[in-house]
Every structure is written in structure tokens, then in C-alpha cells.
C-alpha atoms as a PDB file:
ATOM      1  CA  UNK A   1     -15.317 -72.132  66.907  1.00  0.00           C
ATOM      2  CA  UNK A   2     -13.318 -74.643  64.482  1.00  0.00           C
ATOM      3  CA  UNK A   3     -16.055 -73.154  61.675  1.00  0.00           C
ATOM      4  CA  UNK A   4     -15.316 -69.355  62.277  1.00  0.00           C
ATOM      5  CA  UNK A   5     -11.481 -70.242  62.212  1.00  0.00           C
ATOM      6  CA  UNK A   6     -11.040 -71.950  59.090  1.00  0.00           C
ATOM      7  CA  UNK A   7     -12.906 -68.519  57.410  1.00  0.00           C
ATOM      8  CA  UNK A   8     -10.114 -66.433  59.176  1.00  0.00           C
ATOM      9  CA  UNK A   9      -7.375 -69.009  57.895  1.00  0.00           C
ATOM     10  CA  UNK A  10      -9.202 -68.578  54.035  1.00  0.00           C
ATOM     11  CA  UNK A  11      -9.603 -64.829  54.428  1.00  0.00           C
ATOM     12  CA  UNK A  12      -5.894 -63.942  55.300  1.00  0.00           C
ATOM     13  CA  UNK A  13      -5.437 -66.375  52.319  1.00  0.00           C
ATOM     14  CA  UNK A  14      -6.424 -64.179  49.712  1.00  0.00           C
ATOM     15  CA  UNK A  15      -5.544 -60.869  51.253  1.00  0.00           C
ATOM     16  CA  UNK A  16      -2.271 -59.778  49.895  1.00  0.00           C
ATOM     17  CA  UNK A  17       0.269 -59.026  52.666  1.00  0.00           C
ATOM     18  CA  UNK A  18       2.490 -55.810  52.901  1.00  0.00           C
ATOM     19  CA  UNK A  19       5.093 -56.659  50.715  1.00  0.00           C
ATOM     20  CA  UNK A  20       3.380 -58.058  47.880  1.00  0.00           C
ATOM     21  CA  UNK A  21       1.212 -54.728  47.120  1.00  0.00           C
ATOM     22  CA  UNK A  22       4.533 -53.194  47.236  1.00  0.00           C
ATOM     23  CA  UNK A  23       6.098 -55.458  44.498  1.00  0.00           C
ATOM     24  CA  UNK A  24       2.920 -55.840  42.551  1.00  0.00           C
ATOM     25  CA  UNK A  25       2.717 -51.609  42.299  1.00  0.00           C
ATOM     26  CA  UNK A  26       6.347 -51.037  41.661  1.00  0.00           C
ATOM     27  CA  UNK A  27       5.820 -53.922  38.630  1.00  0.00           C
ATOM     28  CA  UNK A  28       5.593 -51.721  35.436  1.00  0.00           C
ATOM     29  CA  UNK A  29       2.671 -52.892  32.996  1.00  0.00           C
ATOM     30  CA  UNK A  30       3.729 -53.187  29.106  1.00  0.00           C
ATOM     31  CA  UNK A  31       1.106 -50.983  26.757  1.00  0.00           C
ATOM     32  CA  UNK A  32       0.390 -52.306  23.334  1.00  0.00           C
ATOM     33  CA  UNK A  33      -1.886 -50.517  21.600  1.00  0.00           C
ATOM     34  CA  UNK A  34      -4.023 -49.998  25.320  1.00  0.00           C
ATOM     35  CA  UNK A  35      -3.813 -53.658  26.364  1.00  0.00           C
ATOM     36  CA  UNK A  36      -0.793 -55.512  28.770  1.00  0.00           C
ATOM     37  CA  UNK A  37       1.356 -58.220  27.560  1.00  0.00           C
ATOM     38  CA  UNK A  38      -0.385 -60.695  28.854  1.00  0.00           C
ATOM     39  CA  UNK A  39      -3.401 -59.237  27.031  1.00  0.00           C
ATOM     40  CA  UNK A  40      -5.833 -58.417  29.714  1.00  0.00           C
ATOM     41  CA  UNK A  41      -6.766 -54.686  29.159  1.00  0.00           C
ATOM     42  CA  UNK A  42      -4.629 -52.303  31.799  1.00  0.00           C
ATOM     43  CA  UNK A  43      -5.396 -49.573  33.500  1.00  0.00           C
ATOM     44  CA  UNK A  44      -9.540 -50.424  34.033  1.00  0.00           C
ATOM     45  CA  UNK A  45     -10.616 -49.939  30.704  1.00  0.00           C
ATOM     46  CA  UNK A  46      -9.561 -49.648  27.168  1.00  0.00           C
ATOM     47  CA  UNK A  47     -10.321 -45.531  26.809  1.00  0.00           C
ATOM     48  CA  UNK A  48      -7.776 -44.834  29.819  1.00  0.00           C
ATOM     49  CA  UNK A  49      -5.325 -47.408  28.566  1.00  0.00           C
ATOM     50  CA  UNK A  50      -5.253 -45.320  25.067  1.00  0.00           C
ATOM     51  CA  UNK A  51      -5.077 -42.423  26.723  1.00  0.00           C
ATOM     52  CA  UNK A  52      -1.850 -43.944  29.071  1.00  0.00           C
ATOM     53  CA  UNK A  53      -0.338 -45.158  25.735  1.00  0.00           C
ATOM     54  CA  UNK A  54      -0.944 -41.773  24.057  1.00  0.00           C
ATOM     55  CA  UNK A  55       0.866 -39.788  26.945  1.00  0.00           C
ATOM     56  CA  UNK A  56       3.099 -42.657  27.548  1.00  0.00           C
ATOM     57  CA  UNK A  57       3.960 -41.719  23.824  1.00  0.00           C
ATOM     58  CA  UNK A  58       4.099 -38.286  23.765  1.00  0.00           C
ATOM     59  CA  UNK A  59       6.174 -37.843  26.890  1.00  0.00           C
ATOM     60  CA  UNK A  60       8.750 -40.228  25.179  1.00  0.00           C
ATOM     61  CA  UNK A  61       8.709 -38.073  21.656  1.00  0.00           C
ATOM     62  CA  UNK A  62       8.808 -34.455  23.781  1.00  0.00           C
ATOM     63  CA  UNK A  63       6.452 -32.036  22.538  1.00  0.00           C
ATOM     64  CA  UNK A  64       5.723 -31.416  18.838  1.00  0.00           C
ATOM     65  CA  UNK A  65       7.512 -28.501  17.576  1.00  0.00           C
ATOM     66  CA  UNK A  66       5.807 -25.202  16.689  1.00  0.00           C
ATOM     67  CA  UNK A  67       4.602 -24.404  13.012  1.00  0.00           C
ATOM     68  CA  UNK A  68       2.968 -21.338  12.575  1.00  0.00           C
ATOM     69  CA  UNK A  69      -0.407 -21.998  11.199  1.00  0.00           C
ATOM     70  CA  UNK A  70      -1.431 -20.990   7.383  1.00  0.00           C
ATOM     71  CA  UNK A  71      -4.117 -18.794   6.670  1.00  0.00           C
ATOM     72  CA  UNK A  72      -6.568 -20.407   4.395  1.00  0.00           C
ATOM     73  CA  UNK A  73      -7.527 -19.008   1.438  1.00  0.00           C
ATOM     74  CA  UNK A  74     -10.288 -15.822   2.283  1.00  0.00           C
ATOM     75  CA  UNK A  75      -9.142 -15.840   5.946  1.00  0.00           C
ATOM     76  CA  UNK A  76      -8.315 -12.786   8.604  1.00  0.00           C
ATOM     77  CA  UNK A  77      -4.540 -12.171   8.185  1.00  0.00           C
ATOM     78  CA  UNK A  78      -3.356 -14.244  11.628  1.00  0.00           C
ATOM     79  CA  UNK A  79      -0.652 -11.798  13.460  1.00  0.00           C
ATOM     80  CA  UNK A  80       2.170 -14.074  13.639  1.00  0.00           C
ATOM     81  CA  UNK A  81       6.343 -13.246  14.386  1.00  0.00           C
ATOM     82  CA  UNK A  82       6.647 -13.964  10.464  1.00  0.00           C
ATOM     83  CA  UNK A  83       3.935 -11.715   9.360  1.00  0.00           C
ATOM     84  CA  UNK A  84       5.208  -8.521  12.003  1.00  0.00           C
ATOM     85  CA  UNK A  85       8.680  -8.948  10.561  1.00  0.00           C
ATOM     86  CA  UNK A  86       7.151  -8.419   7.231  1.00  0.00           C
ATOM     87  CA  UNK A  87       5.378  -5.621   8.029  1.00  0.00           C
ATOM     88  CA  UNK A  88       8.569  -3.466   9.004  1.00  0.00           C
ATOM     89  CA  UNK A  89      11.339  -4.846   6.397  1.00  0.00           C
ATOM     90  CA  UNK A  90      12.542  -1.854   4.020  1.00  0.00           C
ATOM     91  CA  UNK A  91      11.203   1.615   4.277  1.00  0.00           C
ATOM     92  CA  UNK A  92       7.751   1.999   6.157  1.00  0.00           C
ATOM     93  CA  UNK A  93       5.103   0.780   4.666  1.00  0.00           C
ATOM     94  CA  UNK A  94       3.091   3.449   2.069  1.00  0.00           C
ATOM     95  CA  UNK A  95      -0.736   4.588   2.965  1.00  0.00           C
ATOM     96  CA  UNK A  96      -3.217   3.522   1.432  1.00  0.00           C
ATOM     97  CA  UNK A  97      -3.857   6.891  -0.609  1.00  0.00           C
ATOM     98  CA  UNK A  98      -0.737   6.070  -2.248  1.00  0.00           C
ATOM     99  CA  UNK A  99      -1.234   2.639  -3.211  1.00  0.00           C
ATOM    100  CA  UNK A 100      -4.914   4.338  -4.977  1.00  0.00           C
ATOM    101  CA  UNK A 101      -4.388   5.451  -8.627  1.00  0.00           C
ATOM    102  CA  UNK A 102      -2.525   9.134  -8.457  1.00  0.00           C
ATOM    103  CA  UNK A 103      -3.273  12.295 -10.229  1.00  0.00           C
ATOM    104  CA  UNK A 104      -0.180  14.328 -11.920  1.00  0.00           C
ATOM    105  CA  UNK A 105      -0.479  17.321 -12.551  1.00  0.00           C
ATOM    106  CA  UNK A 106       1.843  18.871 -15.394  1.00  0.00           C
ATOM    107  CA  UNK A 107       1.268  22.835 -15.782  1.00  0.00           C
ATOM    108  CA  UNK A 108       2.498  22.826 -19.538  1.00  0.00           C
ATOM    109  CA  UNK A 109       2.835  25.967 -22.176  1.00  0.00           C
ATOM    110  CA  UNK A 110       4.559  26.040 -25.771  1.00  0.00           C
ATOM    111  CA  UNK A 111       7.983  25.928 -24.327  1.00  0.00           C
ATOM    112  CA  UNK A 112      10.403  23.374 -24.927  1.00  0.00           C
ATOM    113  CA  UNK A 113      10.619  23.249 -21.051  1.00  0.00           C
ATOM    114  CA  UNK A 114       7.126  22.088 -20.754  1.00  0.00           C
ATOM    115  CA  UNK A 115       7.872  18.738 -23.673  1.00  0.00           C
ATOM    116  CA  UNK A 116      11.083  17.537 -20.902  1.00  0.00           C
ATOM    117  CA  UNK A 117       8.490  17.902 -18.068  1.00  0.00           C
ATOM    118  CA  UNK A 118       5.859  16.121 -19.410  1.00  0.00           C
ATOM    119  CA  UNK A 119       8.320  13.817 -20.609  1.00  0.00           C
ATOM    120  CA  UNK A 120      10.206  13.371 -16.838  1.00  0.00           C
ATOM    121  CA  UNK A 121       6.528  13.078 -15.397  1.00  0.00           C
ATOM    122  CA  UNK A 122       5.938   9.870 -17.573  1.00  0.00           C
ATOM    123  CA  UNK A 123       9.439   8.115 -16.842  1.00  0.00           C
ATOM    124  CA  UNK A 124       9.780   9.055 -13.228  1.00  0.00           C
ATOM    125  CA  UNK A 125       6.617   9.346 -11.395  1.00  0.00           C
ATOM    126  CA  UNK A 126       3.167   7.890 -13.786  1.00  0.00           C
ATOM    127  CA  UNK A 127       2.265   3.843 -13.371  1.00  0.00           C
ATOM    128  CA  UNK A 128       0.056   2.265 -14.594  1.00  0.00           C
ATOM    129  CA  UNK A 129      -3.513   3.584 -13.339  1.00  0.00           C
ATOM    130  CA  UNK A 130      -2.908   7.065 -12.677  1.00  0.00           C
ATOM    131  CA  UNK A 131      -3.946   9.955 -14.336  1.00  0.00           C
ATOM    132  CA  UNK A 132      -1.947  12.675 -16.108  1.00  0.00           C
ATOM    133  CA  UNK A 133      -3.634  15.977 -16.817  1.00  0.00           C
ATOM    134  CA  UNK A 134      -2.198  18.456 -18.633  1.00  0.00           C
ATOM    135  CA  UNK A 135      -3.209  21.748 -17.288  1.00  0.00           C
ATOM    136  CA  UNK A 136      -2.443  25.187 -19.476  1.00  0.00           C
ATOM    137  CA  UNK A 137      -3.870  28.239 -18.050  1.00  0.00           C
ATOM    138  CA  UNK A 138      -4.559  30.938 -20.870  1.00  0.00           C
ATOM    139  CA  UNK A 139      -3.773  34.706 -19.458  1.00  0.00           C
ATOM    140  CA  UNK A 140      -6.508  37.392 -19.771  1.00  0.00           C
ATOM    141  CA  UNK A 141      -4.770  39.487 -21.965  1.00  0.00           C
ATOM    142  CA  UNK A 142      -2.729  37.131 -24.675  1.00  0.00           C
ATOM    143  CA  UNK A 143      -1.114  40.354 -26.262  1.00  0.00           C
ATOM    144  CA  UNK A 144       0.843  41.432 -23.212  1.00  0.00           C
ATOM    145  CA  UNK A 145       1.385  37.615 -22.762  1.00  0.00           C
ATOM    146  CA  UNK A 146       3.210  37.372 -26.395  1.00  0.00           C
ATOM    147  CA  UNK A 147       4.902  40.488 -25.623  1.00  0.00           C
ATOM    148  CA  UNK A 148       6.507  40.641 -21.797  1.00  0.00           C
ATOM    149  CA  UNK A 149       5.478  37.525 -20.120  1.00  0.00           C
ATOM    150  CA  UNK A 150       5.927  34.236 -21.832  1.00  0.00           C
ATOM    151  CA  UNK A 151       3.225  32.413 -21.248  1.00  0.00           C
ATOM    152  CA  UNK A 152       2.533  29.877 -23.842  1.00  0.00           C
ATOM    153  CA  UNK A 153       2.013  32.337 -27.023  1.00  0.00           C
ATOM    154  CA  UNK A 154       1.733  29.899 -29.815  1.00  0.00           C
ATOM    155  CA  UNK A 155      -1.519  27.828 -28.197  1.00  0.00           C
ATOM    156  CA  UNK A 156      -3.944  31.041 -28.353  1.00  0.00           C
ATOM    157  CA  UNK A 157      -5.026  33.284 -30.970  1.00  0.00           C
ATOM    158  CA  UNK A 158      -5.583  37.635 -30.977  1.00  0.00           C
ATOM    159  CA  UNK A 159      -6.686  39.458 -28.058  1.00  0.00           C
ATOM    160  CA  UNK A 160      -9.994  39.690 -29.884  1.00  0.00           C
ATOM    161  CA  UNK A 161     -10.795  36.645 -29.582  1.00  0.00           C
ATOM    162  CA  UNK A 162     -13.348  35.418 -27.095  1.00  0.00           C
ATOM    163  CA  UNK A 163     -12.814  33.378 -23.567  1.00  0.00           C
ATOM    164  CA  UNK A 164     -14.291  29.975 -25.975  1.00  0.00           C
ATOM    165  CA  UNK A 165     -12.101  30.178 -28.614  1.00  0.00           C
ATOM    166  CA  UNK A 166      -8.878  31.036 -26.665  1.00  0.00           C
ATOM    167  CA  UNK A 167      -9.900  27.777 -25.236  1.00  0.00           C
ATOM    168  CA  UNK A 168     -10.111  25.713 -27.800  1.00  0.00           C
ATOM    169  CA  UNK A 169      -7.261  27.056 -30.172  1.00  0.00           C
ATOM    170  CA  UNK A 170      -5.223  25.946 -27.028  1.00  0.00           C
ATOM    171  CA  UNK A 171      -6.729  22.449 -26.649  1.00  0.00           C
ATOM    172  CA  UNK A 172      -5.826  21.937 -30.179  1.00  0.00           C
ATOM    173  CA  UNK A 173      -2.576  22.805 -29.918  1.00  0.00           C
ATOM    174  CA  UNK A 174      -1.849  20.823 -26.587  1.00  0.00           C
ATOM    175  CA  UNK A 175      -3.230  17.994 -28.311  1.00  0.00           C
ATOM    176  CA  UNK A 176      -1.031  18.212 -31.361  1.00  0.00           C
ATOM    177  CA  UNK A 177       2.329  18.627 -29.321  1.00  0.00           C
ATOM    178  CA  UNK A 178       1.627  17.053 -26.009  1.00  0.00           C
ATOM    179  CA  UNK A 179      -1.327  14.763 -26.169  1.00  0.00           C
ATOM    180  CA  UNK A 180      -0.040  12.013 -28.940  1.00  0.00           C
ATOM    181  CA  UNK A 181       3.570  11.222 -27.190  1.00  0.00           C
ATOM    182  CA  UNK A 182       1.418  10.513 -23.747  1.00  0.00           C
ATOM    183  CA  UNK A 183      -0.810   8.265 -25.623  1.00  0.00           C
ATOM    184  CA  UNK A 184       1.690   6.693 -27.212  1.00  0.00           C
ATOM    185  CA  UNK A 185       3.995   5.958 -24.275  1.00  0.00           C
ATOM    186  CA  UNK A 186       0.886   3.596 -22.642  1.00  0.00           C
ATOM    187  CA  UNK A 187      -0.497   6.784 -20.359  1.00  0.00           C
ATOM    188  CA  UNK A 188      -3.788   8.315 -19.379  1.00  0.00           C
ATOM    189  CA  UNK A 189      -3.604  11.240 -20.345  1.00  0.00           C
ATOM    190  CA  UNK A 190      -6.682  14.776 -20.228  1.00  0.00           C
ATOM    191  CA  UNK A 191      -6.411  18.169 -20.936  1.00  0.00           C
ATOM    192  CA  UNK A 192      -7.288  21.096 -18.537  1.00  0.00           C
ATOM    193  CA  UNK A 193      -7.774  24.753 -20.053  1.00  0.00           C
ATOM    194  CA  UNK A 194      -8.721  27.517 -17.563  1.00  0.00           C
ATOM    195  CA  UNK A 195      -8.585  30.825 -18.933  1.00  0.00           C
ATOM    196  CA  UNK A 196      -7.829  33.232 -16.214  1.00  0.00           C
ATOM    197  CA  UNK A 197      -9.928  35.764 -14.947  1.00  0.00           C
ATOM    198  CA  UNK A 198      -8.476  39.385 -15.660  1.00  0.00           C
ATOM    199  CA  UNK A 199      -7.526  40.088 -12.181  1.00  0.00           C
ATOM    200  CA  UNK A 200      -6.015  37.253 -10.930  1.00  0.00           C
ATOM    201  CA  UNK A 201      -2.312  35.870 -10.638  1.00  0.00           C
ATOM    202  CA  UNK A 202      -1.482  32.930 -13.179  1.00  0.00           C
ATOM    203  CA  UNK A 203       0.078  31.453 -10.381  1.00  0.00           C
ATOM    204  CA  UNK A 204      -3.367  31.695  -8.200  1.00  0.00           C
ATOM    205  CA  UNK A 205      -5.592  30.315 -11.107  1.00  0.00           C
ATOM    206  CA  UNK A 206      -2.671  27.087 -11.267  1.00  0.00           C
ATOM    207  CA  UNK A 207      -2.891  26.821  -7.523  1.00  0.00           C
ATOM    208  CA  UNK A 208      -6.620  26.365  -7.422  1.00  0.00           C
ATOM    209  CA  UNK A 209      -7.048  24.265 -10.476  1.00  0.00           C
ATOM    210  CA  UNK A 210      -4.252  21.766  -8.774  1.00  0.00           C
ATOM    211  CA  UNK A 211      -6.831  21.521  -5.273  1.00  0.00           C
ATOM    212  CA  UNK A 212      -9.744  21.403  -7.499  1.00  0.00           C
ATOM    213  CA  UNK A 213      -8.230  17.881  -9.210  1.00  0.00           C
ATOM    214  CA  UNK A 214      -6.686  16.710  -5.658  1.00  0.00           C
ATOM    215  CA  UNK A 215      -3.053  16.253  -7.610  1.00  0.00           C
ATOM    216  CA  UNK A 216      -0.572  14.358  -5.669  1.00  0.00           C
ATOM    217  CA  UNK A 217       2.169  15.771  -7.630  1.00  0.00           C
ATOM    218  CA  UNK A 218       2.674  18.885  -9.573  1.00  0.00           C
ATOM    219  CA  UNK A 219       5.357  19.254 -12.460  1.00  0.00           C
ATOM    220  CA  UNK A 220       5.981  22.395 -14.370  1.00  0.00           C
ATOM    221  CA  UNK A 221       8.710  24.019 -16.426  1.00  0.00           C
ATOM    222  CA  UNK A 222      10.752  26.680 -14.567  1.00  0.00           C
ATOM    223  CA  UNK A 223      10.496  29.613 -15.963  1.00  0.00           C
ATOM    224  CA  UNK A 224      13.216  32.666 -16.435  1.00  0.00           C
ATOM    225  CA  UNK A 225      12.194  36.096 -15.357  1.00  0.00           C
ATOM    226  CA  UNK A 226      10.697  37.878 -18.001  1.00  0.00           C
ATOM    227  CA  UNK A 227      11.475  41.599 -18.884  1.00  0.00           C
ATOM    228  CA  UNK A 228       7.990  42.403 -17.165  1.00  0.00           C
ATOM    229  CA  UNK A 229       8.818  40.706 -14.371  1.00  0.00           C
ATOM    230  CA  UNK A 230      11.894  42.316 -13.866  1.00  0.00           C
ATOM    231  CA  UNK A 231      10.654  45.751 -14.334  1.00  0.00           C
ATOM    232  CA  UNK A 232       7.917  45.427 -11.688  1.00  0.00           C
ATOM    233  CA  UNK A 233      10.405  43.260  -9.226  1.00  0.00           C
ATOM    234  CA  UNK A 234       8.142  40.357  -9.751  1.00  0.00           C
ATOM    235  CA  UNK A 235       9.088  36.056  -9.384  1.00  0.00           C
ATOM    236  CA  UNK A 236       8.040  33.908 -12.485  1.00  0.00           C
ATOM    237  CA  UNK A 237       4.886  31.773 -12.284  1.00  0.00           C
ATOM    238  CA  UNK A 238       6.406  28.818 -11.759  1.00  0.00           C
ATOM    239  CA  UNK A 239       8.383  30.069  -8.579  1.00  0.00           C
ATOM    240  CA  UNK A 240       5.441  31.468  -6.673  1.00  0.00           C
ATOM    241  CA  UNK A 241       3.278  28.225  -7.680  1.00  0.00           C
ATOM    242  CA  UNK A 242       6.460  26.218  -5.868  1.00  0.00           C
ATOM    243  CA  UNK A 243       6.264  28.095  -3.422  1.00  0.00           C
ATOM    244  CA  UNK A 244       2.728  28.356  -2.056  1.00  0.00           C
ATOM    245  CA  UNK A 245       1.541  25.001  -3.379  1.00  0.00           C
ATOM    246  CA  UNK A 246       0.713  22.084  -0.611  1.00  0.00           C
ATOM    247  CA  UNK A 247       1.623  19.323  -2.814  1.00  0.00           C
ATOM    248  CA  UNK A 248       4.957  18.269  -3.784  1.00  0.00           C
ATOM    249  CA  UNK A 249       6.402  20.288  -6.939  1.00  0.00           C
ATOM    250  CA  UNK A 250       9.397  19.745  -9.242  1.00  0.00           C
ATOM    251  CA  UNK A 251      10.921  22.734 -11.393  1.00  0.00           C
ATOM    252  CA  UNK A 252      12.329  21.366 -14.918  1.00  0.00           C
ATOM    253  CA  UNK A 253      14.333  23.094 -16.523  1.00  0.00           C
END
């Protein structure tokens, strides 16, 4: 009996009592780099004291504050508050057939009308990339074109001469009064002759010429009603093109 009493008396011994587990668990332990003060590692381990000391840390700092992340080089654009307030500042942004390389269309003749709207076309609507094509329909019958309606006399020849050679006189003479200013003020710059077909409309042959090259723009010189055309009650060219055509027009005058 003395024997199994003297293990009690050395068991309650080293048994904590009630109030010194409370003290010993409301003592706080000092972290330094994962180990205590006293330098015994804390916490049962030196992976869970780091991880104590990092949160320890971080709860001390507050949490980091937000960055939005760059896109490397190559990357997906990454949608982002910054990048959607981009997207909408100024006037909506253009498609992406108008950010493509443009064809202009400028329906020309001898007139001095035609040189200011060629010349408007290149200051107010080419950059660099697009394409400027001169177009010049020659009428079936240049004779009664000379005579009542106006339409670019001095580029064609007699109405003897053939469909080929109406052609080219007219090239030739686009090229002399058109062609060398374009080049010279930095633009690309081609030459469209259609001669008409007897029974159609100048206006139709310009409309379907303009499709045919997919213009985004057309310019042309407005025209004045012709004695012809005021006999027979009938609109210039220029003002029927204007007013059937799908694709934007301007009138110079």
C-alpha cells in the first residue's frame, strides 16, 4: 500500500492542475523567424511555425492591395476595369472593315469640277493604304455628248472612232490631268474607263462600276442641268448617281 501511494503522490506531481493550463495557454509565444524566444521551435514543428509567422505577418500588414495584372508580351488581352473603360472612351469604336485599306471612288470628267474633287478626296478622306480609282465613263455616242450633255468632251475622240480607242484617248488624257498630282501628293492612285453600252443610263453604268470595286466612298463633281436635260425634264448624272447609290456620296461643286 505505502508502494502504490508514493506513485499517486509522483503522478499528481507532474500533472498540471487547473489553473496552470489556464495560464500556460493564455501565455502568448514570441515568433522569430518560426522558432520561440527561448529558441525551442513553437507550434510542433518548424513548417507550421512559418506558416503562424507568415499569417501572424500578414494579418498585421492587412491584405496586399490590388494591381491589375500585365499582359505579357503575345498574351490574350485580360478583360480588366482599365481595359473596358478603354474600350468605350470617345466615339464608338470603328469596325474592322474600316480600319482595312479603303477604296475611293472619284467619278471624274474634263471639268474643272472633277480637278477640286479629286483634289478634296486626297485631303479629306485617302490615308495611307487605300486606294483611289479614278473612274470616267465614256458615253455611247461622244457627238451628242460634246453637244447637249457635258460629259467629259475633251478625253475622247470622233464618233467614228471605235469602243478601244475611245478608251484609250481617255486614259491618256486622265493620266495627263489627273494621274500625276495623285502621284505626286504620296497616293495610290488607278484608272477605270468603261465605255457605256448604247442603251444604258451614265448614271447606271457609274452605279455598277462603284459595286463592282466595293468603294466605300464615292466623290464626283455636281453637275448643272444641261440643255438636253432640261428639254426632256431629266436630273444630271451626278444627282441620280447620289441618289440611288448605297455608299456614301459627296457632290463638289
Amino acid at each position: 500500500m505505502a508502494q502504490f501511494a508514493g506513485l499517486a503522490r509522483l503522478h499528481a506531481a507532474t500533472i498540471p492542475g487547473p489553473g496552470s493550463i489556464k495560464r500556460m495557454a493564455a501565455a502568448p509565444v514570441a515568433l522569430c523567424g518560426g522558432r520561440s524566444s527561448c529558441g525551442a521551435v513553437a507550434g510542433g514543428g518548424a513548417r507550421a511555425s512559418r506558416a503562424a509567422a507568415a499569417a501572424a505577418a500578414a494579418a498585421a500588414v492587412g491584405p496586399p492591395a490590388w494591381r491589375p495584372r500585365r499582359r505579357r508580351a503575345g498574351a490574350c488581352a485580360v478583360a480588366s476595369a482599365e481595359a473596358t473603360q478603354a474600350a468605350w472612351v470617345g466615339p464608338a469604336a470603328p469596325a474592322a472593315s474600316d480600319a482595312r485599306a479603303r477604296t475611293i471612288v472619284a467619278v471624274i470628267d474634263h471639268s474643272a469640277a472633277s480637278v477640286r474633287a479629286v483634289a478634296w478626296a486626297l485631303e479629306n478622306l485617302y490615308r495611307d493604304g487605300d486606294s483611289l480609282r479614278l473612274l470616267h465613263v465614256v458615253p455611247p455616242d461622244t457627238m451628242m455628248a460634246n453637244g447637249l450633255t457635258g460629259h467629259a468632251a475633251s478625253f475622247e475622240g470622233g464618233a467614228d472612232e471605235g469602243p478601244g480607242e475611245l478608251a484609250a484617248r481617255a486614259r491618256a488624257g486622265i493620266e495627263r490631268a489627273f494621274v500625276k498630282r495623285c502621284v505626286a501628293a504620296g497616293a495610290r492612285v488607278e484608272v477605270d474607263v468603261v465605255v457605256q453600252p448604247s442603251n444604258r443610263d451614265v448614271s447606271d453604268a457609274i452605279l455598277s462600276h462603284v459595286e463592282h470595286l466595293g468603294a466605300a466612298v464615292v466623290v464626283m463633281p455636281e453637275q448643272r442641268t444641261t440643255l438636253f436635260e432640261a428639254l426632256f425634264f431629266q436630273t444630271p448624272a451626278a444627282q441620280r448617281v447620289a441618289a440611288r447609290c448605297p455608299r456614301p456620296t459627296v457632290l463638289i461643286r
